[in-house]
N, C-alpha and C. Protein backbone atom coordinates (compact mmCIF):
# COMPACT_ATOMS: atom_id res chain seq x y z
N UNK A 1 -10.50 -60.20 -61.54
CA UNK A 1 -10.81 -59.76 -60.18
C UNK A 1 -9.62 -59.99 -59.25
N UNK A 2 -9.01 -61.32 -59.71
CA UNK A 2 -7.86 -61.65 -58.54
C UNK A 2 -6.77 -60.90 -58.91
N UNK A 3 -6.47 -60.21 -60.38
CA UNK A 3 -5.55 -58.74 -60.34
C UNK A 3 -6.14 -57.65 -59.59
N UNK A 4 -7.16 -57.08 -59.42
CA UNK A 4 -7.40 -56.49 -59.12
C UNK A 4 -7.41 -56.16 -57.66
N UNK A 5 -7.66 -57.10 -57.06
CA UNK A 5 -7.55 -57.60 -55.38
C UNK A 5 -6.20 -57.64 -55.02
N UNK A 6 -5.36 -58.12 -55.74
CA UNK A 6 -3.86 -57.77 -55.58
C UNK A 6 -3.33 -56.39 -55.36
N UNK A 7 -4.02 -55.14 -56.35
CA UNK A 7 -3.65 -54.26 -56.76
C UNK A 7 -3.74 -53.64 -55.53
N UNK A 8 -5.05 -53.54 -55.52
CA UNK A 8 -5.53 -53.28 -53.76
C UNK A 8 -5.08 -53.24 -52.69
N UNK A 9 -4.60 -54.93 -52.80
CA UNK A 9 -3.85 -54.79 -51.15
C UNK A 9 -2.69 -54.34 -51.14
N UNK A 10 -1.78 -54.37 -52.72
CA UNK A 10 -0.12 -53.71 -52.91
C UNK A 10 -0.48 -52.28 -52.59
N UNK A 11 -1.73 -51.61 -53.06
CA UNK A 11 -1.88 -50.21 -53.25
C UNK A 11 -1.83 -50.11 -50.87
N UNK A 12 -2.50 -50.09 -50.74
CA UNK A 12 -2.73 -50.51 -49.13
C UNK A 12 -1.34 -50.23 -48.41
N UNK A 13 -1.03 -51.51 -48.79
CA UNK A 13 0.79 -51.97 -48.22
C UNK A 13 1.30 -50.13 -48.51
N UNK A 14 1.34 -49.89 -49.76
CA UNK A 14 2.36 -49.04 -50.15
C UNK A 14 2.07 -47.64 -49.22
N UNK A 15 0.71 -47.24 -49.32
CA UNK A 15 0.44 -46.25 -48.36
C UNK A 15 0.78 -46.70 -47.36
N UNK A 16 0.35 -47.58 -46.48
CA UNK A 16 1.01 -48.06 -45.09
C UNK A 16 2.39 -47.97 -44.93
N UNK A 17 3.69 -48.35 -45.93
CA UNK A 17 4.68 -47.88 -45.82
C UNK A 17 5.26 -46.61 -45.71
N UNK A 18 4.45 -45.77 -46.89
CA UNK A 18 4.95 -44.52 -46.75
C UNK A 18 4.58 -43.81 -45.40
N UNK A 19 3.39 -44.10 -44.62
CA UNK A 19 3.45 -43.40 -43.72
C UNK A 19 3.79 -43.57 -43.01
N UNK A 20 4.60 -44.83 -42.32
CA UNK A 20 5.42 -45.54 -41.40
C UNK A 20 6.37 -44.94 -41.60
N UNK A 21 6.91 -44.89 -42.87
CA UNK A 21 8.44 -43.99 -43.07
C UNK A 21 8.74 -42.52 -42.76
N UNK A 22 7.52 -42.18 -43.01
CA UNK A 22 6.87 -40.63 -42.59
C UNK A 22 7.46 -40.46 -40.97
N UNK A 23 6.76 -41.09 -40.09
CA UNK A 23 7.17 -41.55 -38.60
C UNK A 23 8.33 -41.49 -38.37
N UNK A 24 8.96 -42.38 -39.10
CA UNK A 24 10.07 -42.97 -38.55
C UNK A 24 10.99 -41.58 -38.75
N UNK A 25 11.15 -40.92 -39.82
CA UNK A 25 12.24 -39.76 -40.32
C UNK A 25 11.67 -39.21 -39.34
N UNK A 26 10.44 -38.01 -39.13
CA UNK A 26 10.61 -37.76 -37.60
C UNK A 26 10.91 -38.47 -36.39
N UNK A 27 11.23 -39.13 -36.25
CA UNK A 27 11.36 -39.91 -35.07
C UNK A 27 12.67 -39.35 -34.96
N UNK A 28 13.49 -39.97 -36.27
CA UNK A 28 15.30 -39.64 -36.46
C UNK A 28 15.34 -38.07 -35.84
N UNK A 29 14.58 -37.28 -36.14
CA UNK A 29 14.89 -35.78 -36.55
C UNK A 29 15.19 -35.35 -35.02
N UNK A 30 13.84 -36.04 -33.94
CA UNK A 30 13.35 -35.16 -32.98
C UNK A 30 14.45 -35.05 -31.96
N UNK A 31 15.94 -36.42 -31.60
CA UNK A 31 16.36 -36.60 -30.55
C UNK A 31 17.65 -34.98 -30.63
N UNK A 32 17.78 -34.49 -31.90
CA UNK A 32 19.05 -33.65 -31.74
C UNK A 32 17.99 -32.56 -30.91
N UNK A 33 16.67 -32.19 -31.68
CA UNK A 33 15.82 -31.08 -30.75
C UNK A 33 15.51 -31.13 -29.40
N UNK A 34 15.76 -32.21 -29.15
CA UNK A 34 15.05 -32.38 -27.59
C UNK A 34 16.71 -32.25 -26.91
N UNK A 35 17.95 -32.88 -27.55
CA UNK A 35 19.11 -32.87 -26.29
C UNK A 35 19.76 -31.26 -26.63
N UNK A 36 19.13 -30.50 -27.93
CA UNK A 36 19.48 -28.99 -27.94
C UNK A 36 19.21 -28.46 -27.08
N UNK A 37 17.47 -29.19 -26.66
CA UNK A 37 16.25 -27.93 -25.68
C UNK A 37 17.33 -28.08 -23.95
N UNK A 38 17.96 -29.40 -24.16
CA UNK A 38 18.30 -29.86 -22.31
C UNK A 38 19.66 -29.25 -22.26
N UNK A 39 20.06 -28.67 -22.99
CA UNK A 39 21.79 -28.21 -22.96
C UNK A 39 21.28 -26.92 -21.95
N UNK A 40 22.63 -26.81 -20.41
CA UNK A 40 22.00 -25.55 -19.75
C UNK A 40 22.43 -24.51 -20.53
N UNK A 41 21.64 -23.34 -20.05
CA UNK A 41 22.09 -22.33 -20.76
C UNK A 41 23.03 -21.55 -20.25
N UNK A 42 23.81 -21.21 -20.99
CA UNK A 42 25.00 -20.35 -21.26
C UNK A 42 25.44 -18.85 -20.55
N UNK A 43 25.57 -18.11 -19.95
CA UNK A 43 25.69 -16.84 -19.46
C UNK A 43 26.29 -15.80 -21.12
N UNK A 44 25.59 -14.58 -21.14
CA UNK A 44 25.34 -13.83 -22.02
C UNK A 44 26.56 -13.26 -21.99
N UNK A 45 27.65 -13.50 -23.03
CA UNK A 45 28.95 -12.99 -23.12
C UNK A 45 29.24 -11.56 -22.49
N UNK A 46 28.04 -10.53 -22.39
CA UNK A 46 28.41 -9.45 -21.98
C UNK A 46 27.62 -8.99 -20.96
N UNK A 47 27.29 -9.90 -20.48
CA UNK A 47 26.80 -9.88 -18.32
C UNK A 47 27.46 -8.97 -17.98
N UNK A 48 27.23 -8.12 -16.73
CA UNK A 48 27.82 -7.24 -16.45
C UNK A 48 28.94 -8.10 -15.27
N UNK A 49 29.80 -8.07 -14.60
CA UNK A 49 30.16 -8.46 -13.35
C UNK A 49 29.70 -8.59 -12.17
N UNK A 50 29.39 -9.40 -11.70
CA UNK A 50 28.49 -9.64 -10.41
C UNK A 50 29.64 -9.34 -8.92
N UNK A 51 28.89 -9.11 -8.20
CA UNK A 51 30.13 -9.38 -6.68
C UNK A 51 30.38 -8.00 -6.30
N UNK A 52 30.50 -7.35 -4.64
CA UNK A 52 30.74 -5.94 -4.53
C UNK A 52 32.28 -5.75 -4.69
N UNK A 53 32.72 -4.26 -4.90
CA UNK A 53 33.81 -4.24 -4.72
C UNK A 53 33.84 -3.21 -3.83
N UNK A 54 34.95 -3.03 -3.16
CA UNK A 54 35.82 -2.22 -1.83
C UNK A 54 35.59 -0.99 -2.89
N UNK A 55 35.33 0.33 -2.19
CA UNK A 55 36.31 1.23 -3.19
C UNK A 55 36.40 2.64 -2.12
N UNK A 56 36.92 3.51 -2.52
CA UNK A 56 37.35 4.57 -1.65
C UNK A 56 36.62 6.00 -2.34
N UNK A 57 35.71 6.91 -1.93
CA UNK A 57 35.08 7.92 -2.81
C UNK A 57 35.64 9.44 -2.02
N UNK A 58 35.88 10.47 -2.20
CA UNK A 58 36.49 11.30 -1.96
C UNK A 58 34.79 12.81 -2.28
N UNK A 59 33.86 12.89 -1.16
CA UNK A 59 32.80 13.59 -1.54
C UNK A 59 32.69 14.89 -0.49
N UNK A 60 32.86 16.25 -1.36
CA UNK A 60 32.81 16.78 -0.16
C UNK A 60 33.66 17.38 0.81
N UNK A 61 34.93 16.49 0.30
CA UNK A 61 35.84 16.66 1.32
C UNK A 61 35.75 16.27 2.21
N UNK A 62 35.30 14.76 2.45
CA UNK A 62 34.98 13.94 3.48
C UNK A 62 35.43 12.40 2.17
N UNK A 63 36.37 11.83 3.31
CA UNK A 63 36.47 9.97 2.49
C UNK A 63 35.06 9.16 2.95
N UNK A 64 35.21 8.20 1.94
CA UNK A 64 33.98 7.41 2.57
C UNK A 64 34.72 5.79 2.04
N UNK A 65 34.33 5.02 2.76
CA UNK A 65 34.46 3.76 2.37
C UNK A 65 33.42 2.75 2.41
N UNK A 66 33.48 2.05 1.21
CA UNK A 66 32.34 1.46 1.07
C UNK A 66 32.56 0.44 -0.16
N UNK A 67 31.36 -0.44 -0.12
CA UNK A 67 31.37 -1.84 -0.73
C UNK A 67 30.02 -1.62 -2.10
N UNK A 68 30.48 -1.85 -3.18
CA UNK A 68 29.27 -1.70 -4.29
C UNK A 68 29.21 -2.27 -4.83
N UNK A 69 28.61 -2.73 -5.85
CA UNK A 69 28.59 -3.20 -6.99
C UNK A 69 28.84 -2.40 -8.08
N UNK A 70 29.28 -3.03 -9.43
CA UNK A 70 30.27 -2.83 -10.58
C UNK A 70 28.91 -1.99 -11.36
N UNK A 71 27.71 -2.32 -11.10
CA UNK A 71 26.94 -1.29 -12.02
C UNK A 71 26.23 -0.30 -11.41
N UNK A 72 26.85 0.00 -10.01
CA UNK A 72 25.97 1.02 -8.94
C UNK A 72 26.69 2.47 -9.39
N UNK A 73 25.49 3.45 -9.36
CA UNK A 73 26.00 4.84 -10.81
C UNK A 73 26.54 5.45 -9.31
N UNK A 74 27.36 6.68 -9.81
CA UNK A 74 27.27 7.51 -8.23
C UNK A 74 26.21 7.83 -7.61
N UNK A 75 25.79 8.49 -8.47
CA UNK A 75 23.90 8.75 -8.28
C UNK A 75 23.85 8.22 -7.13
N UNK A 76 23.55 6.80 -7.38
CA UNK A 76 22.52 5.73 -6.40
C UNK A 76 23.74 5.86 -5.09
N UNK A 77 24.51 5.94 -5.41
CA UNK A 77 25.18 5.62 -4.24
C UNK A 77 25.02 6.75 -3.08
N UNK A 78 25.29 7.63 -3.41
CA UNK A 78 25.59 8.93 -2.97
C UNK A 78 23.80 9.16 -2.28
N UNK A 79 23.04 9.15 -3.05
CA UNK A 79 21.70 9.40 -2.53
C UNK A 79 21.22 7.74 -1.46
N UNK A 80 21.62 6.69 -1.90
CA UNK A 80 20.69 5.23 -1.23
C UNK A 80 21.94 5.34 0.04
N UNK A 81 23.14 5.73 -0.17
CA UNK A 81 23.99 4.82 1.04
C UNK A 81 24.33 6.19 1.47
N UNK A 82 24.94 7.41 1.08
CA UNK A 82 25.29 8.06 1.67
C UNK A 82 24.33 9.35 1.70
N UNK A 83 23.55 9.56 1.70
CA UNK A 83 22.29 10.35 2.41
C UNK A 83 22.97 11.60 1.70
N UNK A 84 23.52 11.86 0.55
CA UNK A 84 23.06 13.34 0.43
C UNK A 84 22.56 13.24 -1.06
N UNK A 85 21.18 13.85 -0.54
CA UNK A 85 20.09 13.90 -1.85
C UNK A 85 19.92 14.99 -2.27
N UNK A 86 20.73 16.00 -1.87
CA UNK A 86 20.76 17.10 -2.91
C UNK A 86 20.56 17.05 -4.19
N UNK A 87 21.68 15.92 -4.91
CA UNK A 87 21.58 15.84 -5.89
C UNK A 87 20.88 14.91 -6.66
N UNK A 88 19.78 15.34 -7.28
CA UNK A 88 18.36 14.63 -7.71
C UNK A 88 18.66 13.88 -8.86
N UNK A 89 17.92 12.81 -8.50
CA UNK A 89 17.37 11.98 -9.88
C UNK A 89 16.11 12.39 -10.87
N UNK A 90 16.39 12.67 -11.77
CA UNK A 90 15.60 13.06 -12.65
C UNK A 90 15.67 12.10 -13.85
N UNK A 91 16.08 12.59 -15.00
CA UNK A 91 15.57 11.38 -16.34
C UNK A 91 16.62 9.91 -16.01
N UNK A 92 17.18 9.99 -15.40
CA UNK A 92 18.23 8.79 -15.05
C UNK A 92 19.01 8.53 -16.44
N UNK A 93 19.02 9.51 -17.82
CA UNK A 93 19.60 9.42 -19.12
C UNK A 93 20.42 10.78 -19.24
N UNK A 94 21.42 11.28 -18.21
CA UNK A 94 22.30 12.10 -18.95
C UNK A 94 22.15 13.68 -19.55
N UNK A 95 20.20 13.24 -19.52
CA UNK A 95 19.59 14.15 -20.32
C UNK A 95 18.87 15.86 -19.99
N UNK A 96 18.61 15.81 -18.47
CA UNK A 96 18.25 16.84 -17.67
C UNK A 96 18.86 17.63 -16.79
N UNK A 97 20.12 17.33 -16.23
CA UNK A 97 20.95 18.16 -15.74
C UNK A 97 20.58 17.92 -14.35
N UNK A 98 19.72 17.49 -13.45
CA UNK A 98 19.39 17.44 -11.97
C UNK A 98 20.40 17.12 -11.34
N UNK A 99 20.99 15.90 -11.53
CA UNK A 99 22.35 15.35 -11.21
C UNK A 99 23.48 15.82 -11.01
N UNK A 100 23.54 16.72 -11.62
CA UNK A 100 24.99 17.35 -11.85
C UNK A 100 25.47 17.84 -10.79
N UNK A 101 26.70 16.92 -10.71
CA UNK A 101 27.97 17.33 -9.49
C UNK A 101 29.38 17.95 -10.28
N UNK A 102 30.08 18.26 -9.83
CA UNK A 102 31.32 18.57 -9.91
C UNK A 102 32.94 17.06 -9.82
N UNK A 103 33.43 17.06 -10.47
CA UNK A 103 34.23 15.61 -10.84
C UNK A 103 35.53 16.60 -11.07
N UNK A 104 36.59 16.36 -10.38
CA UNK A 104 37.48 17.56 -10.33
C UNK A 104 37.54 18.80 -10.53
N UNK A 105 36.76 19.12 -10.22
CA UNK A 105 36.03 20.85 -10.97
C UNK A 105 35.06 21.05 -12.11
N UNK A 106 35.01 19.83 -12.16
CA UNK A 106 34.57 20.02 -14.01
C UNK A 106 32.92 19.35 -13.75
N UNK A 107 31.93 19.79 -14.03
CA UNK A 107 30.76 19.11 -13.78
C UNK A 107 30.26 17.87 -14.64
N UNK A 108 29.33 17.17 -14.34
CA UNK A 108 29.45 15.96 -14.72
C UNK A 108 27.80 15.46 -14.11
N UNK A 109 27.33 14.41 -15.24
CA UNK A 109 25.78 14.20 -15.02
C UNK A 109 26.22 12.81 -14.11
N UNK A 110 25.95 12.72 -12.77
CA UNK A 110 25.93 11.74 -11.42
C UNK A 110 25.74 10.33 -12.07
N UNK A 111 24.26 10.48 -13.23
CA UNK A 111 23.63 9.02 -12.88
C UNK A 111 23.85 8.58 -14.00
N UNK A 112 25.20 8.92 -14.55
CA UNK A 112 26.09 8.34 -16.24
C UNK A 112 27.23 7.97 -15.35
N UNK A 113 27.74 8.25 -14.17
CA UNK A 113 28.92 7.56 -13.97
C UNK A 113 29.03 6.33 -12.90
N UNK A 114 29.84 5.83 -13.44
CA UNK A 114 29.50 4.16 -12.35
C UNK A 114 30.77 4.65 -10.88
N UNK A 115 29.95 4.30 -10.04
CA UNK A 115 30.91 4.82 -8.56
C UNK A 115 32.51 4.09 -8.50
N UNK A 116 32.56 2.90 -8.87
CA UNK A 116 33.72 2.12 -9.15
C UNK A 116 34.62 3.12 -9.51
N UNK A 117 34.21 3.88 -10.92
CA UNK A 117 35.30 4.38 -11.79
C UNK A 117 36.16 5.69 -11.35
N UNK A 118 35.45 6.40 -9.84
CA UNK A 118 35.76 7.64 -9.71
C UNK A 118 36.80 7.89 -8.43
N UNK A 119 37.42 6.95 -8.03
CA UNK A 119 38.06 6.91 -6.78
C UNK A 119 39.16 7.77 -7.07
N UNK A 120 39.85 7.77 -6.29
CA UNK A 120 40.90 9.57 -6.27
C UNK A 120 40.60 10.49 -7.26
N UNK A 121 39.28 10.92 -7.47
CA UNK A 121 38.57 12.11 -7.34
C UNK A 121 37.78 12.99 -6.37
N UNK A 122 38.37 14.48 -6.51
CA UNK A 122 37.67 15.24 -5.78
C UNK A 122 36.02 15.16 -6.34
N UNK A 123 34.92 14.64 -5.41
CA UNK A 123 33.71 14.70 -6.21
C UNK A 123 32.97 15.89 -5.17
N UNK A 124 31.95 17.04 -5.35
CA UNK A 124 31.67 18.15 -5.02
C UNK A 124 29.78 17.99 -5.54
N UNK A 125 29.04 18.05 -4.30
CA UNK A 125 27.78 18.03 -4.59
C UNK A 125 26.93 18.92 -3.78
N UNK A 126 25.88 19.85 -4.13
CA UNK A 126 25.39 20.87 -3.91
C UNK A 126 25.22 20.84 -2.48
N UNK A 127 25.97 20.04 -1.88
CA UNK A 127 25.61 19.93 0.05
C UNK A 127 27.56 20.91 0.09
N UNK A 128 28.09 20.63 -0.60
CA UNK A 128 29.47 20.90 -0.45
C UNK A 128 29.81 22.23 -1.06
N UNK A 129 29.38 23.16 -1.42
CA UNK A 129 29.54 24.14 -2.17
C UNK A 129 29.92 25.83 -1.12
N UNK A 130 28.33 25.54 -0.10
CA UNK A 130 28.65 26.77 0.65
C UNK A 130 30.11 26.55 1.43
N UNK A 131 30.10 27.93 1.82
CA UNK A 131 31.78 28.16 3.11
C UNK A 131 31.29 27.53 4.20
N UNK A 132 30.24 27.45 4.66
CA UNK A 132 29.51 27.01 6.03
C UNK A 132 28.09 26.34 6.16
N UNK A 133 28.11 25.67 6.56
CA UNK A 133 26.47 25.80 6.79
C UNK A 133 25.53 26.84 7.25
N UNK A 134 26.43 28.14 7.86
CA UNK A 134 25.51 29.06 8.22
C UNK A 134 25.56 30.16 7.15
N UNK A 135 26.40 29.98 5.78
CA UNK A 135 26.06 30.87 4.99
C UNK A 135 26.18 30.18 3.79
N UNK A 136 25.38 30.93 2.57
CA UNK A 136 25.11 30.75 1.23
C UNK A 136 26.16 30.61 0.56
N UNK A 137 26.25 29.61 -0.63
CA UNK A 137 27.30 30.23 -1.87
C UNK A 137 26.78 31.86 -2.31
N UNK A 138 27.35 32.29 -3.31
CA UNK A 138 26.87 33.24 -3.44
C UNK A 138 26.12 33.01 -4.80
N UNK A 139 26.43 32.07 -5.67
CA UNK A 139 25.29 31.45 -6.81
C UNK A 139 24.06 31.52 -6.22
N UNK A 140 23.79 30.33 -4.72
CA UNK A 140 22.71 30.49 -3.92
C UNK A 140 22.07 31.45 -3.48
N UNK A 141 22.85 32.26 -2.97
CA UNK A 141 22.10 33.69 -2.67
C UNK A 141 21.34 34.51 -3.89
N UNK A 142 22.10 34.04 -4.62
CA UNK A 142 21.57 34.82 -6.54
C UNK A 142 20.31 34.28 -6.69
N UNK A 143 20.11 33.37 -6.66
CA UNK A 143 19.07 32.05 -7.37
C UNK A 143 17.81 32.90 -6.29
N UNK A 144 18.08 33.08 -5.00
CA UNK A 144 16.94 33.55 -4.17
C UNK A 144 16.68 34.73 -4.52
N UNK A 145 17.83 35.59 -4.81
CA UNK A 145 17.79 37.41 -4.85
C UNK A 145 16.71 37.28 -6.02
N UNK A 146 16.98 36.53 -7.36
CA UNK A 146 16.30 36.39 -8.14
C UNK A 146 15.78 35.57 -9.11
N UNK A 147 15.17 35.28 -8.15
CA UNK A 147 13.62 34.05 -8.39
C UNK A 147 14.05 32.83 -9.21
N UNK A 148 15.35 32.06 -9.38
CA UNK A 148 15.98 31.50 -9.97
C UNK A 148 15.24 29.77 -10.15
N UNK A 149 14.27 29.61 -9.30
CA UNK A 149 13.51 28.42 -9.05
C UNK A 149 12.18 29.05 -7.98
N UNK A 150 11.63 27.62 -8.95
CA UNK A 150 10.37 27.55 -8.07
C UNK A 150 9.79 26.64 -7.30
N UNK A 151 9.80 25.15 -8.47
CA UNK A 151 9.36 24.19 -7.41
C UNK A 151 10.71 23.26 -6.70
N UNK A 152 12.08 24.20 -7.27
CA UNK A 152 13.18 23.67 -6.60
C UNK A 152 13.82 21.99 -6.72
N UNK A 153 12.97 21.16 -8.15
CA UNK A 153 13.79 19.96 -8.09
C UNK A 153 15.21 20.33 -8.79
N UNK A 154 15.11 21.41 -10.10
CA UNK A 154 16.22 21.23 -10.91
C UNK A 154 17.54 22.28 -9.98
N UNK A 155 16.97 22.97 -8.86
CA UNK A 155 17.88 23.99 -8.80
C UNK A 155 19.02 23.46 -8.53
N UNK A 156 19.61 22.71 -7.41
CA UNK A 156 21.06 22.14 -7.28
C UNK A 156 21.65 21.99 -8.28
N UNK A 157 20.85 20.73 -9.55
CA UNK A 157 21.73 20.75 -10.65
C UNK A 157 22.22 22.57 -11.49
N UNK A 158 21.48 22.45 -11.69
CA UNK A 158 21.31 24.49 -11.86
C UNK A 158 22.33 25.08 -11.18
N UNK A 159 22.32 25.16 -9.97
CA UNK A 159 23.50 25.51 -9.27
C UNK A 159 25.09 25.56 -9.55
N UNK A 160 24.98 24.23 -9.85
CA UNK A 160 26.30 23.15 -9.67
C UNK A 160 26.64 23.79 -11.08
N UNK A 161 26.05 23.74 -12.20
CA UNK A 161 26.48 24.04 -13.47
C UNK A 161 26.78 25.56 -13.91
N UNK A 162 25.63 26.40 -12.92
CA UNK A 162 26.06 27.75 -13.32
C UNK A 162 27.47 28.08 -12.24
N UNK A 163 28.03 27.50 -11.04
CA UNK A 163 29.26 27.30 -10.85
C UNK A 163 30.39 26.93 -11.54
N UNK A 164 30.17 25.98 -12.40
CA UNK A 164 31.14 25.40 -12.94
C UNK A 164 31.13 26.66 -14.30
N UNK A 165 30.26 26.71 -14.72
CA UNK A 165 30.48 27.82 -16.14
C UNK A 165 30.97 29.10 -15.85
N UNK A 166 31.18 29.66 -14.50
CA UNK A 166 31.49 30.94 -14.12
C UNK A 166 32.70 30.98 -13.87
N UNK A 167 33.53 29.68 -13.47
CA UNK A 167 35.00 29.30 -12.89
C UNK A 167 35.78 29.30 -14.37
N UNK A 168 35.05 28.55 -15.54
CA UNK A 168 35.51 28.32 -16.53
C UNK A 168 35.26 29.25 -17.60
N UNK A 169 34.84 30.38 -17.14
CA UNK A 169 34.47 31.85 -18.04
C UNK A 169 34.02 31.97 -19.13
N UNK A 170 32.70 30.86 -18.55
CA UNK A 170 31.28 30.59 -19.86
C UNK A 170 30.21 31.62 -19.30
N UNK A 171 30.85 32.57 -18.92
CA UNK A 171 29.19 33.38 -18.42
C UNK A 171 29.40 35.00 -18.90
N UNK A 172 30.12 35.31 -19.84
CA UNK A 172 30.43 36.89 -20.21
C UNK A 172 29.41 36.74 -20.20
N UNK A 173 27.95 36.80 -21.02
CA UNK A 173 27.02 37.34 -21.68
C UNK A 173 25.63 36.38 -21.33
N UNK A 174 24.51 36.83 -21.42
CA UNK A 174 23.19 36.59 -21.08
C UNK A 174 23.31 35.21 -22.29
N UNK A 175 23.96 35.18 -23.48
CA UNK A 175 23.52 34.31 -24.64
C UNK A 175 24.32 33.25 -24.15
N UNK A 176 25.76 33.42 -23.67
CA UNK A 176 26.73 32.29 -23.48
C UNK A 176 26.22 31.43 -22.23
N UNK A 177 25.60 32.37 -21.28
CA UNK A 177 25.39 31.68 -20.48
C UNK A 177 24.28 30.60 -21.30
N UNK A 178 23.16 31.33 -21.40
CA UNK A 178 22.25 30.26 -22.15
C UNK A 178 22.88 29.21 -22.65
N UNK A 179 23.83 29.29 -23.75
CA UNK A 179 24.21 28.45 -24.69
C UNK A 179 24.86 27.60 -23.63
N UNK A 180 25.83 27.63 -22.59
CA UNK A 180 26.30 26.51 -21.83
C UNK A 180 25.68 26.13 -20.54
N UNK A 181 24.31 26.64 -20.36
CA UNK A 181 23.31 26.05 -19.16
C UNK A 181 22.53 25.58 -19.59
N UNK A 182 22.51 24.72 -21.28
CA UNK A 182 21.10 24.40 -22.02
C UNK A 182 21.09 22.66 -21.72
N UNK A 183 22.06 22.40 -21.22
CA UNK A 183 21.63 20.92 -20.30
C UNK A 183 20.65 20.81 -19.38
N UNK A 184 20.87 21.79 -18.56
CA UNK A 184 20.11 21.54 -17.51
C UNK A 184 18.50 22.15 -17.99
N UNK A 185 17.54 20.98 -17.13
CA UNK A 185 16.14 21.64 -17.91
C UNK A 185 15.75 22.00 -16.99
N UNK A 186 14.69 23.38 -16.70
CA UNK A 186 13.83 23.85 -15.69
C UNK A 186 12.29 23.40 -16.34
N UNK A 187 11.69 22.55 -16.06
CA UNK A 187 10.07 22.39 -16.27
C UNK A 187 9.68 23.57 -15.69
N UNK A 188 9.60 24.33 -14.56
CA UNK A 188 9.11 25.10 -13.89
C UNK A 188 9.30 26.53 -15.17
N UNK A 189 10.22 26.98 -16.16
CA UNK A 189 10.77 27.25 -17.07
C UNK A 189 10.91 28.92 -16.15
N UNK A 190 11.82 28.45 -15.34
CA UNK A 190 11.92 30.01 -14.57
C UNK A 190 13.56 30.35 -14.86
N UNK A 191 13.67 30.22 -16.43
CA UNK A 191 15.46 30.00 -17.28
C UNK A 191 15.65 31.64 -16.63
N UNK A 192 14.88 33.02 -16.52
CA UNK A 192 15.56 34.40 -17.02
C UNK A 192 15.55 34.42 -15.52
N UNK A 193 15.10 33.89 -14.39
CA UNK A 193 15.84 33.93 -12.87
C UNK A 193 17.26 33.31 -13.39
N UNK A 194 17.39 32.12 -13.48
CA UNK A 194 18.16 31.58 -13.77
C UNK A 194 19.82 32.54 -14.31
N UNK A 195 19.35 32.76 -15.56
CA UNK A 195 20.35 33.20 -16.27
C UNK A 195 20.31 34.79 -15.74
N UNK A 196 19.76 35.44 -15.15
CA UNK A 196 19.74 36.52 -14.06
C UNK A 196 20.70 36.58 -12.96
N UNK A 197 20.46 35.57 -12.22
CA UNK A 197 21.32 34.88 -11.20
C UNK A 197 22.68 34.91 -11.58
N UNK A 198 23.01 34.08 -12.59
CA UNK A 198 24.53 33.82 -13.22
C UNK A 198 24.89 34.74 -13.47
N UNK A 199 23.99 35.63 -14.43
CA UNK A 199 25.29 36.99 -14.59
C UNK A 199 25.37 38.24 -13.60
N UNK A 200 24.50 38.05 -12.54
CA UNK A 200 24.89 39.10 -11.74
C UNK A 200 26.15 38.61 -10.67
N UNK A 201 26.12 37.33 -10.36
CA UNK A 201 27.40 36.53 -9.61
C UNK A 201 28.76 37.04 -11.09
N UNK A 202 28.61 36.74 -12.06
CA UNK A 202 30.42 37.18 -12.91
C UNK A 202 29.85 38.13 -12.81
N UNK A 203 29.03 39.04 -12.84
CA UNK A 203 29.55 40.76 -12.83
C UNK A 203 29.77 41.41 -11.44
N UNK A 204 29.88 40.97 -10.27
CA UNK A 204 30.60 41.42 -9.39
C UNK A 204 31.70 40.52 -8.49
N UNK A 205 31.68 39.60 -9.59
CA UNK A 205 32.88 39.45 -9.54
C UNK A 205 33.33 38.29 -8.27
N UNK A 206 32.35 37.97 -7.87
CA UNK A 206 32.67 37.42 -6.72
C UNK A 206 33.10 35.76 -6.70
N UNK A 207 34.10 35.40 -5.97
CA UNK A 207 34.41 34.12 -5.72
C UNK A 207 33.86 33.31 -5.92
N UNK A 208 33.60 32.16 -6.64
CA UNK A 208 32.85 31.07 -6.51
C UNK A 208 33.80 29.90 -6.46
């Protein structure tokens, strides 16, 4: 019996140790997790730049000066600070054509370019196109002669692009035009005003 009572209390002891030891190795483990969790955290290697910068924009044919930030698109700028909303926001991805201004002649989707990047450029937006305010481009006059829009969000971009394709002598034909006005989207799907419009402006020929 008195082996046996021994056995007992060694058996006892031994569990009691092991689970003390159990403890203790977590104990060791927990202090690297807890001074990992208190380390501050770090700024994300590819943050964008914070802070405005000065920059000089050329719209219109009017300078503007003004203070932005490094991720403000033209878009925003042009429509939040400088009030001409001609040129619409639509998918804000490059993808619909509303946007579209002119970037040295050459058109260009507004709310893909960051305002920072465009300084001594001529930039040209559907407020800047007519000879006057008291008369039409003559794209514009087209678009009305024939039915070129309806509920009128996409037309500026529309505009701006069937300008630019007529300067750059993408509009011989009803197909070419298609093929280089297929950025811009009409929901309203009023494309044969549209491409109506464009080729009666290159077939007489007129200035744009």
């Amino acid at each position: 019996m008195a082996h046996q009572d021994t056995y007992l209390i060694d058996g006892s002891n031994r569990r009691w140790f092991l689970k003390q030891s159990s403890a203790l190795t977590g104990l060791f483990l927990m202090p690297p997790l807890v001074a990992n969790s208190e380390q501050p955290t770090q700024a994300h290697p590819m943050a964008p730049p914070t802070g405005k910068r000065s920059i000089t924009l050329t719209i219109n044919r009017k300078t503007y000066k003004l203070a932005v930030e490094p991720r403000e698109t033209l878009l925003d700028v042009m429509r939040e600070r400088l009030d001409l909303t001609g040129t619409k926001k639509g998918c804000d991805h490059g993808q619909c054509g509303a946007c579209t201004v002119h970037v040295d002649g050459r058109q260009a989707n507004a709310c893909l370019m960051l305002a920072v990047m465009h300084q001594n450029q001529a930039i040209t937006t559907i407020e800047g196109i007519a000879p006057s305010k008291n008369q039409l481009h003559p794209l514009q006059a087209a678009f009305v002669k024939h039915d070129g829009y309806q509920c009128g969000f996409c037309t500026p971009g529309q505009i701006m692009s069937g300008v630019a394709i007529i300067r750059q002598g993408h509009a011989k034909s009803a197909d070419e035009i298609r093929e280089w006005m297929s950025g811009n989207i009409c929901r309203c799907g009023a494309y044969s005003g549209i491409v109506d419009a464009i080729e009666s402006v290159q077939k007489e020929g007129k200035t744009v």
